[in-house]
Protein backbone atom coordinates (compact mmCIF):
# COMPACT_ATOMS: atom_id res chain seq x y z
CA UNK A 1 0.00 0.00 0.00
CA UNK A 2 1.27 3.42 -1.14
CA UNK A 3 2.31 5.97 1.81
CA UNK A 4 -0.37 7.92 2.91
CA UNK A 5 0.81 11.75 2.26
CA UNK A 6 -0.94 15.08 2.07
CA UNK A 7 0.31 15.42 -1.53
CA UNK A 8 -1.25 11.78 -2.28
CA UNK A 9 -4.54 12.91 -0.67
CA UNK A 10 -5.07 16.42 -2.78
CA UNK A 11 -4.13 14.28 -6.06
CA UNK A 12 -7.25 12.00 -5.33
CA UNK A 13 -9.16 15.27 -4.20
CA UNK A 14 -8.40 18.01 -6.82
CA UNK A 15 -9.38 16.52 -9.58
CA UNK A 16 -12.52 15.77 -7.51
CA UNK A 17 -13.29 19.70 -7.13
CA UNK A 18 -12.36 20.78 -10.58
CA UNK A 19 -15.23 18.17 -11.85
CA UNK A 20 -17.60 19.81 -9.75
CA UNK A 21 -16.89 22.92 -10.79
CA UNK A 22 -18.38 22.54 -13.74
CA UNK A 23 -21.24 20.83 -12.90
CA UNK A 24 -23.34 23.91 -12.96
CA UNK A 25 -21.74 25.28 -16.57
CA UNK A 26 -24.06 23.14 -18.14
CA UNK A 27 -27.43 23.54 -16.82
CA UNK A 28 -26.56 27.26 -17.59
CA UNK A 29 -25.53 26.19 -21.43
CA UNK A 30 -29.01 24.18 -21.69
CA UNK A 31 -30.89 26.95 -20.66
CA UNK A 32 -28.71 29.95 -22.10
CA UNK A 33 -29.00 28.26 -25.67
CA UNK A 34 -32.70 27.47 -25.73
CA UNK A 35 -33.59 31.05 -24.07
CA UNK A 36 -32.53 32.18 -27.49
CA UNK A 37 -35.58 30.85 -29.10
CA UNK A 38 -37.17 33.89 -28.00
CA UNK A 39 -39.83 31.80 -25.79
CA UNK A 40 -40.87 30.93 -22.29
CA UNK A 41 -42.39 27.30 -23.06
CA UNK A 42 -38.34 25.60 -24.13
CA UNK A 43 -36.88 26.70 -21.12
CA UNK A 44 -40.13 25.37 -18.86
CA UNK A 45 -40.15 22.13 -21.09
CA UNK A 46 -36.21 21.60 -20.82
CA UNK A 47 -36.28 22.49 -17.08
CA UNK A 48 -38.89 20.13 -16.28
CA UNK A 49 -37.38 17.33 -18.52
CA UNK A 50 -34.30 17.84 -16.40
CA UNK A 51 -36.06 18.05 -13.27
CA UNK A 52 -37.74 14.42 -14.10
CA UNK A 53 -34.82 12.57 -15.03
CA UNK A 54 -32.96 13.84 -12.62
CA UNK A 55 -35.47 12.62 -9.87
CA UNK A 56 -35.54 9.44 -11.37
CA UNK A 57 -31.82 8.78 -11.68
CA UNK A 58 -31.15 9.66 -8.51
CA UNK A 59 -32.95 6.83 -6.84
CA UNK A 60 -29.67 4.87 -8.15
CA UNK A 61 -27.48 7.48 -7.09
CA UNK A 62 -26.20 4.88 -4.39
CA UNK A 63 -24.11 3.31 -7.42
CA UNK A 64 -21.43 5.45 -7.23
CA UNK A 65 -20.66 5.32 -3.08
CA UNK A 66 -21.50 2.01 -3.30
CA UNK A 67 -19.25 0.73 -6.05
CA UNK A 68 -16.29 3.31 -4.29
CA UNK A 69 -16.30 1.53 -1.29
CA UNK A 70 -16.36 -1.85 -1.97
CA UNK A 71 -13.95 -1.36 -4.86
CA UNK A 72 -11.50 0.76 -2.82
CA UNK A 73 -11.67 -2.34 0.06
CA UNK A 74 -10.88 -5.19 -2.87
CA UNK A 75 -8.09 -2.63 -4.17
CA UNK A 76 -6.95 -2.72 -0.44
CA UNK A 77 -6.60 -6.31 -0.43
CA UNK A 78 -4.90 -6.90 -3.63
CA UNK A 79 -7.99 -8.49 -5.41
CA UNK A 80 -8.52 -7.41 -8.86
CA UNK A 81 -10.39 -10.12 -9.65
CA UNK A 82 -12.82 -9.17 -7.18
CA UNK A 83 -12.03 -5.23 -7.67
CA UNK A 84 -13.27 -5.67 -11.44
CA UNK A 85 -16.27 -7.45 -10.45
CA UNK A 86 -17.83 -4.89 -8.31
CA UNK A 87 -17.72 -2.79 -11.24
CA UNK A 88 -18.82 -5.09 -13.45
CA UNK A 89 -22.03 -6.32 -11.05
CA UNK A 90 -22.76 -2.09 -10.71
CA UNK A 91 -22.84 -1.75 -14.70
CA UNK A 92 -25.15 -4.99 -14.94
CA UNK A 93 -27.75 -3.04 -12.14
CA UNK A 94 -26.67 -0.18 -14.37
CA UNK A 95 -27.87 -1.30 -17.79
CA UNK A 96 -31.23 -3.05 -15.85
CA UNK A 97 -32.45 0.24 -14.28
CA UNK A 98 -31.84 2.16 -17.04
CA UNK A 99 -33.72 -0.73 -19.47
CA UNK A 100 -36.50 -1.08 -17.23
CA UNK A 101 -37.00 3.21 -17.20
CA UNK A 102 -36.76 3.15 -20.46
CA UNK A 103 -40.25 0.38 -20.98
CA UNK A 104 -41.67 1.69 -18.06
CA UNK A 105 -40.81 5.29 -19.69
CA UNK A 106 -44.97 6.41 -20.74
CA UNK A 107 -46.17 5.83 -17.16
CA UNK A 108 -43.13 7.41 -15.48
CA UNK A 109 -43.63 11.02 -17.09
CA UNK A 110 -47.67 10.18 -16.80
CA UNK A 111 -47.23 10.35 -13.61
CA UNK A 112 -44.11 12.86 -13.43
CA UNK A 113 -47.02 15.69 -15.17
CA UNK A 114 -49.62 14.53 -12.65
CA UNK A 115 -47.86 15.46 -9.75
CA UNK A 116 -46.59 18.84 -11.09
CA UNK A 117 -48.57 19.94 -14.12
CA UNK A 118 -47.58 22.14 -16.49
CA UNK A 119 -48.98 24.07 -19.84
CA UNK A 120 -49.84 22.16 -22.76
CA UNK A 121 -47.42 23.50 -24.57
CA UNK A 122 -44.60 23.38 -21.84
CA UNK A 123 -45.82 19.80 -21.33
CA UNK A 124 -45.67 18.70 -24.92
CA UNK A 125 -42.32 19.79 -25.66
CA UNK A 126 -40.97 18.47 -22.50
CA UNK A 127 -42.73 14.94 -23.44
CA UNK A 128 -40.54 15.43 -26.54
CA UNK A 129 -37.35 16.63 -24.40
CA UNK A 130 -38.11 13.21 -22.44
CA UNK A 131 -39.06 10.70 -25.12
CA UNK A 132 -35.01 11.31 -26.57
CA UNK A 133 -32.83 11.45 -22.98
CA UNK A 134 -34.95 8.35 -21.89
CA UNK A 135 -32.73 6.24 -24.17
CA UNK A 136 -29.72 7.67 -21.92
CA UNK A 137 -30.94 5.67 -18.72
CA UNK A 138 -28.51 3.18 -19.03
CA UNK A 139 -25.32 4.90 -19.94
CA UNK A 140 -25.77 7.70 -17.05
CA UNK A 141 -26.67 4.87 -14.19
CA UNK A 142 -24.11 3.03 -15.23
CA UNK A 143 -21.77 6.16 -15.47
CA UNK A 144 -22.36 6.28 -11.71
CA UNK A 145 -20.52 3.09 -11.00
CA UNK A 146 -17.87 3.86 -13.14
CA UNK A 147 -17.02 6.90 -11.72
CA UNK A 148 -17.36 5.38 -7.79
CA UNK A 149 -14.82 2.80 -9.74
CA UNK A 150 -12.42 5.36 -10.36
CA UNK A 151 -12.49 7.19 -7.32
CA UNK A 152 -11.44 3.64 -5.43
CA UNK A 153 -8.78 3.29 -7.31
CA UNK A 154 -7.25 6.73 -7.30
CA UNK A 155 -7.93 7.93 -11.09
CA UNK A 156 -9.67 11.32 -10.08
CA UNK A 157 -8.03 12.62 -12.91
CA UNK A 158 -9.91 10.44 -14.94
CA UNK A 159 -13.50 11.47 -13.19
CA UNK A 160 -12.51 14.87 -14.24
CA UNK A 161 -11.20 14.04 -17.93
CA UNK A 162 -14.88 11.75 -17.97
CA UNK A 163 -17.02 15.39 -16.81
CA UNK A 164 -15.38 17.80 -19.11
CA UNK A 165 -16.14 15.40 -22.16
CA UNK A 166 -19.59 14.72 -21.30
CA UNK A 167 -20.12 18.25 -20.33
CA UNK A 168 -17.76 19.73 -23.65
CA UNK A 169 -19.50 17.46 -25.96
CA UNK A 170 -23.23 18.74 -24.66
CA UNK A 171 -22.48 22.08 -24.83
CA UNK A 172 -21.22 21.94 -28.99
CA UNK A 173 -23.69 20.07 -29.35
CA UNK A 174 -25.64 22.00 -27.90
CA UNK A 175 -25.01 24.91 -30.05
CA UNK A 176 -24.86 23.08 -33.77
CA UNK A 177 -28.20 21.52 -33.05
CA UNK A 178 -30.55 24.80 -31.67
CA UNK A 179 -28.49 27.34 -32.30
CA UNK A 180 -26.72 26.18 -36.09
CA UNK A 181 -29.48 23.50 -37.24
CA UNK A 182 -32.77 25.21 -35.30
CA UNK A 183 -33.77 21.56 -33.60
CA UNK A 184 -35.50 23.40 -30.65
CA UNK A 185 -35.88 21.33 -27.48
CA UNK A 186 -35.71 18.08 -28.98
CA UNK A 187 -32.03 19.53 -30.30
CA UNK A 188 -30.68 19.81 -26.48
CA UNK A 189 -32.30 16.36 -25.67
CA UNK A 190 -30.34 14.94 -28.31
CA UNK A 191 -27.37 16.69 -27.57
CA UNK A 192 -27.32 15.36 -24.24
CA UNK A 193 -28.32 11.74 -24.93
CA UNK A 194 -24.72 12.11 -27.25
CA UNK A 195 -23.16 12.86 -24.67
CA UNK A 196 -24.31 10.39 -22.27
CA UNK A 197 -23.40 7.20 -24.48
CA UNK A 198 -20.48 8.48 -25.67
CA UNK A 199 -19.12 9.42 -21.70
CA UNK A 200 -20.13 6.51 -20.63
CA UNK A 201 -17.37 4.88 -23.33
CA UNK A 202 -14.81 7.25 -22.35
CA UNK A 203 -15.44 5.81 -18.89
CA UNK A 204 -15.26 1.78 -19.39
CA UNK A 205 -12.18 2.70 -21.91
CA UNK A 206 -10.55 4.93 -18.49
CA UNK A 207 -11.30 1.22 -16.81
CA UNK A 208 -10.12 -1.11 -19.40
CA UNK A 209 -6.10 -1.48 -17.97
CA UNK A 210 -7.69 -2.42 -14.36
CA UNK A 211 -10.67 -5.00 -15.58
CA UNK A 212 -9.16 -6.41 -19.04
CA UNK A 213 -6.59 -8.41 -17.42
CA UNK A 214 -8.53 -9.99 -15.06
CA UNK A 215 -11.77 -10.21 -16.96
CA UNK A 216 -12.11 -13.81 -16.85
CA UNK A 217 -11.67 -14.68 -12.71
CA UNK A 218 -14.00 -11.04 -12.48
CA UNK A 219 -16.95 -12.66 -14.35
CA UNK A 220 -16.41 -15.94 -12.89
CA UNK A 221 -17.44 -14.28 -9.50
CA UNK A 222 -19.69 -12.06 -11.24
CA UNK A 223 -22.97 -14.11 -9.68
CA UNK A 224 -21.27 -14.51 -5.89
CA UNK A 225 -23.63 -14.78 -3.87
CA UNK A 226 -21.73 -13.61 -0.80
CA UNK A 227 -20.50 -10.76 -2.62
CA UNK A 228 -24.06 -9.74 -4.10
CA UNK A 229 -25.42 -10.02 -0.26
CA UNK A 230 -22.89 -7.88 0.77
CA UNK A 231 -23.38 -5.29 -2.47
CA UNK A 232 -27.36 -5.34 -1.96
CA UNK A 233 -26.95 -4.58 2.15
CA UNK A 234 -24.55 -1.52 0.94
CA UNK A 235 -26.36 0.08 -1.66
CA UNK A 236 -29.72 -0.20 0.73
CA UNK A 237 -28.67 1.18 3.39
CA UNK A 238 -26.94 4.58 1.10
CA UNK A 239 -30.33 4.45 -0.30
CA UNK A 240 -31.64 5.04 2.70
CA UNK A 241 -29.84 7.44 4.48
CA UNK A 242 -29.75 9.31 0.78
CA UNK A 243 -33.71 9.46 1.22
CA UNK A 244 -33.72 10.49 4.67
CA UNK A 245 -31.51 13.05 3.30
CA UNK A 246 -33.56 14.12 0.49
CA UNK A 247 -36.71 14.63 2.54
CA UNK A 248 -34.95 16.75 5.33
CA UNK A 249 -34.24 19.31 2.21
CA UNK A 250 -37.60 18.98 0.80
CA UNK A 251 -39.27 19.92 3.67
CA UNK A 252 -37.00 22.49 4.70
CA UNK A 253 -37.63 24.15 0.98
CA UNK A 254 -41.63 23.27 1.70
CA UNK A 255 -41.59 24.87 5.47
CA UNK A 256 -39.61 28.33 4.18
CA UNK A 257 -42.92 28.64 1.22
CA UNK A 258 -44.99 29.16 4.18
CA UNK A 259 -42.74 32.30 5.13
CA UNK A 260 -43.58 33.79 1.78
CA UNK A 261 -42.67 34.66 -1.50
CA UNK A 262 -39.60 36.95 -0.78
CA UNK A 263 -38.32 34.42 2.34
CA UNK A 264 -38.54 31.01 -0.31
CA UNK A 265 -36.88 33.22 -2.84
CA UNK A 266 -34.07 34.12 -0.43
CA UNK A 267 -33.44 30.34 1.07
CA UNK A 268 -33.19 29.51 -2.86
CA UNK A 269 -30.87 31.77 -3.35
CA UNK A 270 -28.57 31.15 -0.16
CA UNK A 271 -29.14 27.36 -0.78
CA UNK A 272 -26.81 27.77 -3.81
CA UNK A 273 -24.31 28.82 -0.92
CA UNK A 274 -24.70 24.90 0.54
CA UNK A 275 -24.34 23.46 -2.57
CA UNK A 276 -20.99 25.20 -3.72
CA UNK A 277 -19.81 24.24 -0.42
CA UNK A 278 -20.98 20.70 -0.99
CA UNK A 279 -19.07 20.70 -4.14
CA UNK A 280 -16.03 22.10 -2.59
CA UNK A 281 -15.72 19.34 0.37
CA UNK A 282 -16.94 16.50 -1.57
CA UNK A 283 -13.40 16.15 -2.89
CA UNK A 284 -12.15 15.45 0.45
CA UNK A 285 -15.11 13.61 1.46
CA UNK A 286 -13.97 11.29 -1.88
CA UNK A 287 -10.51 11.19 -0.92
CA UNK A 288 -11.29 9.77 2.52
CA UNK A 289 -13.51 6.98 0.61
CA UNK A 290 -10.52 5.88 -0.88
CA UNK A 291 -8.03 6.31 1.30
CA UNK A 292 -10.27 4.52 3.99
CA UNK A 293 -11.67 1.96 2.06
CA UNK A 294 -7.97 1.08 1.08
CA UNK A 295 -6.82 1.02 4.47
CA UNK A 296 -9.78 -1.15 5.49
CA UNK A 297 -9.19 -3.67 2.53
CA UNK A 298 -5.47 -3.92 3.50
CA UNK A 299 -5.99 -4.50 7.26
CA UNK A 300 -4.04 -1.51 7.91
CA UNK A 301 -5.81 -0.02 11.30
CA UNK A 302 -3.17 2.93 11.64
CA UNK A 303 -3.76 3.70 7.93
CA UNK A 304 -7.69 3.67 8.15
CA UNK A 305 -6.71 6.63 11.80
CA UNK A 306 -4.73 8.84 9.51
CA UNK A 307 -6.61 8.78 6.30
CA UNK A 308 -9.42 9.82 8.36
CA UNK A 309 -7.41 12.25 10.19
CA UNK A 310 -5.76 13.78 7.40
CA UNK A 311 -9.21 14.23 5.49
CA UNK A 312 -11.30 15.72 8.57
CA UNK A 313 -8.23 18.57 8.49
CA UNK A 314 -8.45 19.06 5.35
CA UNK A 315 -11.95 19.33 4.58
CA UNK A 316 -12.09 21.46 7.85
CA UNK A 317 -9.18 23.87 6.63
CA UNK A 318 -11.95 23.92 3.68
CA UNK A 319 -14.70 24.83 5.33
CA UNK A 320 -12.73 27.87 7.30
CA UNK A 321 -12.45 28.96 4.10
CA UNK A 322 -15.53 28.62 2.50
CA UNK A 323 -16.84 30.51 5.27
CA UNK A 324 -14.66 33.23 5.17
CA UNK A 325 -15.56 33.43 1.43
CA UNK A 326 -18.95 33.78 2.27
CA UNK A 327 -18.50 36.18 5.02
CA UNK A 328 -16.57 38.49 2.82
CA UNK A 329 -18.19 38.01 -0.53
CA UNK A 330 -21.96 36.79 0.38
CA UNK A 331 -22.88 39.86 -0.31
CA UNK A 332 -21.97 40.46 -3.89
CA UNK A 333 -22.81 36.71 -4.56
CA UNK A 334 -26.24 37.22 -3.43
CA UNK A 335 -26.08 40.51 -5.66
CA UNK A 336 -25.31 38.13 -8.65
CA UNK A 337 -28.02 35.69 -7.88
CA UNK A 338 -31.03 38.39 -8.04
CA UNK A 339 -32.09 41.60 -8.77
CA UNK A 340 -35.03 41.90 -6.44
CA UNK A 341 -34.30 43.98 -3.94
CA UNK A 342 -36.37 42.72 -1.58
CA UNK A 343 -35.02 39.34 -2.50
CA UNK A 344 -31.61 40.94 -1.69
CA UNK A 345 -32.15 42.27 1.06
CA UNK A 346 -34.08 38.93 3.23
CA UNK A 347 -31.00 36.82 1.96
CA UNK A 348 -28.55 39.38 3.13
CA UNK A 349 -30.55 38.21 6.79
CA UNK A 350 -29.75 35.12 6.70
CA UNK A 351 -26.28 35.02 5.23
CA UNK A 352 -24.58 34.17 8.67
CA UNK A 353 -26.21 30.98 8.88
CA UNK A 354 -24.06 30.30 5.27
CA UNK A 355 -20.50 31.59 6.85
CA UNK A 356 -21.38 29.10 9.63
CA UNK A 357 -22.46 26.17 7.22
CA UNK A 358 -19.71 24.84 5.95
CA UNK A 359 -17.73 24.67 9.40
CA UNK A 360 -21.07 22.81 10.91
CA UNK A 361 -21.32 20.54 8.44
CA UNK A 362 -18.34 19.41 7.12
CA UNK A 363 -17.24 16.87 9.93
CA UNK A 364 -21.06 14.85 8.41
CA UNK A 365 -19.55 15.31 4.73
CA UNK A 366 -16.64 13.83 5.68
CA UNK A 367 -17.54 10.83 8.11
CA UNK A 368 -19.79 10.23 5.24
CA UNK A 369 -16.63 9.28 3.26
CA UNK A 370 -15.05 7.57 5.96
CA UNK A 371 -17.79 5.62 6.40
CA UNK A 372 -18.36 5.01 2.43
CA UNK A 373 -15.01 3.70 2.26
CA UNK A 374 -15.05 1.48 5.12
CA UNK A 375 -19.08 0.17 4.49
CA UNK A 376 -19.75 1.32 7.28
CA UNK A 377 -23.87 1.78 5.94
CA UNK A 378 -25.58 0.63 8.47
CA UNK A 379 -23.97 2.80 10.97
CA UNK A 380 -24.23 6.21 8.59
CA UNK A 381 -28.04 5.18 8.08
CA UNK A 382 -29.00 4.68 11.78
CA UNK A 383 -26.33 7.76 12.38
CA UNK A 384 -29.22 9.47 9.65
CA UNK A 385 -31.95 8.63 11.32
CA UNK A 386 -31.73 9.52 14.60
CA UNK A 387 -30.39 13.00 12.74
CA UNK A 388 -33.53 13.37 11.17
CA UNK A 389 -35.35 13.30 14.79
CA UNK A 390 -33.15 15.41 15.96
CA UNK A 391 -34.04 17.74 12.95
CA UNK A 392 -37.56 16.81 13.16
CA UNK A 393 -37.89 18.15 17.02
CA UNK A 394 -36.07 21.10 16.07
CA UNK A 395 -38.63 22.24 13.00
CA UNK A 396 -41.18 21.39 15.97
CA UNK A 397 -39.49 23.95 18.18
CA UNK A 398 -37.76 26.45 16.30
CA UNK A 399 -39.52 28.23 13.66
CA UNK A 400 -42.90 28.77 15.42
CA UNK A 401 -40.33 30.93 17.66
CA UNK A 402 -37.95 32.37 15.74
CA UNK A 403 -39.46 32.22 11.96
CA UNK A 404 -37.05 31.34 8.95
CA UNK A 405 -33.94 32.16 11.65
CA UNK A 406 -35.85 29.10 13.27
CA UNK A 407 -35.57 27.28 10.52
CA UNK A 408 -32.07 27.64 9.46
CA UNK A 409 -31.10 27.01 12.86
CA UNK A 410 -33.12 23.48 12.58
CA UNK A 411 -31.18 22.84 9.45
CA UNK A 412 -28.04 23.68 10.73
CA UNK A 413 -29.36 21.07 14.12
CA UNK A 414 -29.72 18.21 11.37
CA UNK A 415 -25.89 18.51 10.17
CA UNK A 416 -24.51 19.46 13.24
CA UNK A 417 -26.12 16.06 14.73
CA UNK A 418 -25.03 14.30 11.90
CA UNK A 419 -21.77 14.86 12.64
CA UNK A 420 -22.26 13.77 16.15
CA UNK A 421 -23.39 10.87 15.77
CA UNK A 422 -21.33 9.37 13.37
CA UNK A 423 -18.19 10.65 15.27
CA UNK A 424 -19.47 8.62 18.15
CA UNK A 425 -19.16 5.60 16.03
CA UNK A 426 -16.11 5.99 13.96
CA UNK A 427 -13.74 3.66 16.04
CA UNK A 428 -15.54 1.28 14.05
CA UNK A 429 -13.78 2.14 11.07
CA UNK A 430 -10.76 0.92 12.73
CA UNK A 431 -11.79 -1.63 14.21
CA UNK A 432 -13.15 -3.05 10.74
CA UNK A 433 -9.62 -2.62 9.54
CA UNK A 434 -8.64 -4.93 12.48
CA UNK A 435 -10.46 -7.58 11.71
């Protein structure tokens, strides 16, 4: 096992933060390009489309921490064999979700424009939107366990090399078809599906040298049943805790509509804050996945203390700085977000509870990779739960009180206890290490 250095750690995690960065460039592509139609209806029919899929591949979202720490534990050990058949058993679960969405594809978006209707115009186009990135299913569930893949075995590099062609290709494609050949919405849904296939290529080829020369012992334990137990246990409980998760930010989004128009605009806005900050740490939060999970896989207790270590001070030297950031430049960020005054001025209220964010929340991001890398799941989902009380008791208490102050406090309760509670049980990392 490779020394575990500060330099070896920002390797796995830079690459990790430059992907993320441009995460965001392309929704702004998608909707820059087809806002020069000259309509309303594209933009609602592409945002929708979006919203849908994006609901609906995130169910499976648990491929990629799933497949990181069980691959990073086999890499650990010395098993390829075993290393390429975790990614192999996460594209087969891959290509069946995505097959399945794609035949069960009419009553999914019946029931998508049930719940949240829109115009008939909006919803037609949008049905169109949806009818061509359907056909993507496959490729971007099973992109998710190749990227988890890579991020076990230290090829961040790769992750980012995979976003920046997926997102490069989308956004010239993009422009040829509704910009240079006038396609319209069905031109950006095309565009993306492109993309999709043709990343998810780039991403077995970025795999080939570690699964290739092994292929034949990897499928032979492709249908182990131990192994499936073990991958099924994993993935449910980070399904779990990832819905638990979910709902704590749905209802904090549904709780802030009943302080009114201005005060939901204004938690939008500053919840833009949490997820560049969540961006920023999760490359630290990754590295400790790996690190960890390699640690775990190799037996190597004192390995599995200072990957942890090294990651908490890192992603905390983060988070200092985030806040700082946000401190000093809130302001002008929130300025860049909105016009509305009004708008403005309610987020500029609440900006505190964003320079305290990141430093409250980043010892949850990164037990969350500790944990991923050591499957520790069970723990992080019981760890979630009794969170989520925690939070629960606190929307009880605080915002009757205090209004939306309440109910940032509440959400800051949620990761603070988060934290907490997995702290409490992270000696278990170590002592899985042990043996």
């Amino acid at each position: 096992m490779a020394p575990l250095t500060h330099t070896r750690l920002l390797k796995i995690a830079a690459p990790i933060v430059l992907s993320n960065a441009t995460v965001p460039l392309l929704g702004a592509v998608d909707t820059g390009v087809v806002g020069q139609m000259g309509q309303a209806a594209p933009i609602g029919a592409v945002g929708v489309g979006a919203v849908v899929l994006v609901t609906l591949y995130w169910i499976f979202g648990f491929l990629r921490m799933g497949t990181s720490g069980l691959a990073a534990q086999a890499h650990g050990a010395g098993d390829l064999p075993e290393r390429g058949a975790i990614l192999m058993r996460a594209l087969l679960v891959g290509a069946l979700a995505g097959g399945a969405f794609i035949l069960l594809q009419h009553w999914l978006f019946r029931a998508a424009f049930l719940i949240a209707p829109a115009s008939p115009e909006v919803e037609t186009l949008a049905r169109q939107y949806l009818a061509i990135r359907i056909w993507g299913a496959p490729a971007t569930i099973a992109a998710y366990a190749v990227t988890g893949w890579l991020i076990a075995v230290e090829r961040t590099r790769g992750v980012l090399v995979l976003q920046l062609w997926i997102n490069g290709v989308n956004i010239a494609l993009d422009l040829w078809f509704v910009l240079g050949l006038g396609w319209g919405v069905p031109g950006v849904a095309l565009a993306t599906l492109i993309a999709e296939w043709t990343g998810l290529a780039l991403g077995l080829w970025l795999c080939r040298d570690g699964v290739l020369p092994v292929w034949r012992a990897a499928w032979a334990r492709l249908s182990d049943a131990a192994a499936l137990r073990v991958m099924l246990v994993v993935n449910r409980d980070i399904m779990l805790r990832s819905v638990l998760l979910q709902a704590s930010f749905t209802t904090f989004v549904f709780l802030g509509a009943r302080q009114g128009d201005v005060t939901l605009a204004a938690n939008q806005v500053l919840l833009q804050f949490l997820s560049i900050t969540a961006y920023a740490l999760d490359g630290f939060a990754f590295a400790a996945e790996t690190l960890v999970g390699q640690a775990v896989g190799a037996r190597a207790r004192d390995a599995v203390r200072q990957a942890a270590r090294m990651a908490m001070q890192w992603g905390l030297a983060g988070a200092l700085l985030l806040g700082a950031a946000f401190g000093l430049a809130g302001p002008w960020i929130i300025d860049l977000m909105t016009t509305s005054p009004e708008v403005r001025a309610t987020a500029r209220d609440y900006l505190p509870w964003l320079v305290a964010a990141p430093v409250i929340g980043v010892f949850s991001w990164i037990y969350d990779g500790i944990f991923i890398g050591a499957t520790l799941t069970a723990e992080m989902r019981r760890s979630m739960t009794a969170a989520v009380l925690c939070y629960g008791a606190a929307l009880i208490l605080l915002p009757p009180a205090f209004g939306n102050h309440g109910l940032w406090a509440a959400l800051m309760v949620l990761n603070a206890a988060r934290g907490i509670f997995m702290a409490r049980l992270a000696g278990r990392a170590e002592a899985k290490a042990a043996g």
